[in-house]
N, C-alpha and C. Protein backbone atom coordinates (compact mmCIF):
# COMPACT_ATOMS: atom_id res chain seq x y z
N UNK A 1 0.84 -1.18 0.00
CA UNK A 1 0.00 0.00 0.00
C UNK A 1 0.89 1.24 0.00
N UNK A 2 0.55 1.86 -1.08
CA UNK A 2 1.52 3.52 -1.11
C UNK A 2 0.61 4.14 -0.35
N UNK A 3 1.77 4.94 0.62
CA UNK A 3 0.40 5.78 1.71
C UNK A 3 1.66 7.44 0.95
N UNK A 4 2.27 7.68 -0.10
CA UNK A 4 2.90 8.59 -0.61
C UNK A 4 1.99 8.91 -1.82
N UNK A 5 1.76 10.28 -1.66
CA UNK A 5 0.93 10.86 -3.26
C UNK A 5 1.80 11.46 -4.29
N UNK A 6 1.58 11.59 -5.20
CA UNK A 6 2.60 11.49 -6.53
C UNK A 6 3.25 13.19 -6.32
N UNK A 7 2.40 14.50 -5.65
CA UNK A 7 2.77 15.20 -5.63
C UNK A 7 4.26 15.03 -5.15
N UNK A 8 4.10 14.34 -3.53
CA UNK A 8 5.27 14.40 -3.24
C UNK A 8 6.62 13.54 -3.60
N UNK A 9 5.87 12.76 -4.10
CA UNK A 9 7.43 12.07 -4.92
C UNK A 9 7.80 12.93 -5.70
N UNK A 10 7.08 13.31 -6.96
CA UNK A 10 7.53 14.53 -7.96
C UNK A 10 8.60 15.55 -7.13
N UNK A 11 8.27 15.68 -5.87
CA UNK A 11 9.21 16.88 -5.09
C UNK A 11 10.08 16.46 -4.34
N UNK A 12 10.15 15.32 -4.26
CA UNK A 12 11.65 14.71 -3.65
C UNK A 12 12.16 14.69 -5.29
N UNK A 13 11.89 14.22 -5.67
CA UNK A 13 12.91 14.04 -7.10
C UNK A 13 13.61 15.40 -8.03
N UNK A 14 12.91 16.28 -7.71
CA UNK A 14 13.50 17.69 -7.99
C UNK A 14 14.60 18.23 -7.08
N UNK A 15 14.41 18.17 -5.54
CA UNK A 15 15.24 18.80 -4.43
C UNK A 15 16.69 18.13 -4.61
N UNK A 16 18.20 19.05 -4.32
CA UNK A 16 18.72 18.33 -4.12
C UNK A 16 19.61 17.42 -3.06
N UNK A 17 18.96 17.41 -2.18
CA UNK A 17 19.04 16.69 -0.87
C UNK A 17 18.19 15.14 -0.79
N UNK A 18 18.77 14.35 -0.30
CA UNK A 18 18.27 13.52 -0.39
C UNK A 18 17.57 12.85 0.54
N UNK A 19 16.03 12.26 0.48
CA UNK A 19 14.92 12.28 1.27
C UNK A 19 14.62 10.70 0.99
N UNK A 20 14.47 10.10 2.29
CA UNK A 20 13.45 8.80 2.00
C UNK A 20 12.31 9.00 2.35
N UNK A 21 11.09 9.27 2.11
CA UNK A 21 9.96 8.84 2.61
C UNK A 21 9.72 7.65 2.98
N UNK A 22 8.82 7.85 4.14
CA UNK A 22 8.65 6.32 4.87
C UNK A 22 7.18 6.51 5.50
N UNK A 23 6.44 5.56 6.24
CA UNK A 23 5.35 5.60 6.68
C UNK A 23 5.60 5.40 8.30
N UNK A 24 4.71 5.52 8.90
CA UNK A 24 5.01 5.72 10.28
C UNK A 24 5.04 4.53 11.23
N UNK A 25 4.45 3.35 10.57
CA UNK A 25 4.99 2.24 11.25
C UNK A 25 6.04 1.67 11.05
N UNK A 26 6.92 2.00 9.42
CA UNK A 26 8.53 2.01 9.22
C UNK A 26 9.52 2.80 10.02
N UNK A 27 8.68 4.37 9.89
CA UNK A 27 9.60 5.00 11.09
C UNK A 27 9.47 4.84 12.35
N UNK A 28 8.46 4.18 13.10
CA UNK A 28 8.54 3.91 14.68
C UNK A 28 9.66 2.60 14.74
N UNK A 29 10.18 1.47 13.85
CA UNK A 29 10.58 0.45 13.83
C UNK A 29 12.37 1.25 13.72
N UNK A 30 12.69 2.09 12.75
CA UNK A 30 13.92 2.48 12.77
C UNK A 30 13.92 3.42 14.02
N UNK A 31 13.60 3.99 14.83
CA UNK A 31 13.34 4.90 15.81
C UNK A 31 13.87 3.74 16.58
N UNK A 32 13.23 2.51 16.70
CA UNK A 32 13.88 2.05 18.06
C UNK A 32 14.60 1.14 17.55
N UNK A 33 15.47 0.45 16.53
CA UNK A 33 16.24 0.04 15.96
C UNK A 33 17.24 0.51 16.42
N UNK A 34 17.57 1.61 16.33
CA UNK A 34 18.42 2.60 16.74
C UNK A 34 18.24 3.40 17.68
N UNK A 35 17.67 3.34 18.40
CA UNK A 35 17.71 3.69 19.96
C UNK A 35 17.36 5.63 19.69
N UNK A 36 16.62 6.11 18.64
CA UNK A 36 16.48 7.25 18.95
C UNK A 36 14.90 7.80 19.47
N UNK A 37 15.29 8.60 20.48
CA UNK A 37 13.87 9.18 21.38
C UNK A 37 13.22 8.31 21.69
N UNK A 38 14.13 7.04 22.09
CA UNK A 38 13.28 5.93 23.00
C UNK A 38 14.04 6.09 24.17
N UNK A 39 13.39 5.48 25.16
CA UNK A 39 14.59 4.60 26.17
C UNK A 39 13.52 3.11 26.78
N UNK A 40 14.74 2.24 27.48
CA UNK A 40 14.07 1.18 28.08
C UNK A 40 13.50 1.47 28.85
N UNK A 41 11.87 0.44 29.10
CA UNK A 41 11.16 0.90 30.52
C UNK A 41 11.01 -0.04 31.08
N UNK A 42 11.51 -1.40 30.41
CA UNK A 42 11.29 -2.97 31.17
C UNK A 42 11.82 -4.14 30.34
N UNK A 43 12.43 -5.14 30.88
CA UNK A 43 13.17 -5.90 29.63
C UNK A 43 12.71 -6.89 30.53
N UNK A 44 12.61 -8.09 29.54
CA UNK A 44 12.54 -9.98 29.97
C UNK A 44 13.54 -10.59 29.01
N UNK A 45 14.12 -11.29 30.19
CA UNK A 45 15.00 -12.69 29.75
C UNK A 45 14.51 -13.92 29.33
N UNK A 46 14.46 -13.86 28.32
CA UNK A 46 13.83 -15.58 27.41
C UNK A 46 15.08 -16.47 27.39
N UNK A 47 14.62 -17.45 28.35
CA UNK A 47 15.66 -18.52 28.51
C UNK A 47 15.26 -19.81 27.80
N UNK A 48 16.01 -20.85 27.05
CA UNK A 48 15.79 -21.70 25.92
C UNK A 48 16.42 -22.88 27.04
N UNK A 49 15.71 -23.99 26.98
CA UNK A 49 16.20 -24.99 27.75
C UNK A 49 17.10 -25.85 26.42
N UNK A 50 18.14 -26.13 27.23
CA UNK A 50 19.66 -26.91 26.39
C UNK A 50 18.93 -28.58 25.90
């Protein structure tokens, strides 16, 4: 599903800086991929029996 309208592709492709558009459940996934404007609030240990 393109959630991007043609206007704005047409205007990334003119500028010359370079832009990814992304959708916002791609950018919440790189956001905490990379640890930005997150922090931890609780972690679990998944232990695998040998």
């Amino acid at each position: 599903m393109n959630l991007v309208d043609g206007k704005t592709i047409e205007y990334t492709n003119r500028i010359e800086r370079t832009v990814i558009l992304t959708d916002g459940e791609r950018l919440s996934e790189l956001l905490i991929d990379y640890n930005v404007r997150v922090s931890m609030v609780e972690s679990y240990a998944i232990c695998k029996n040998r």
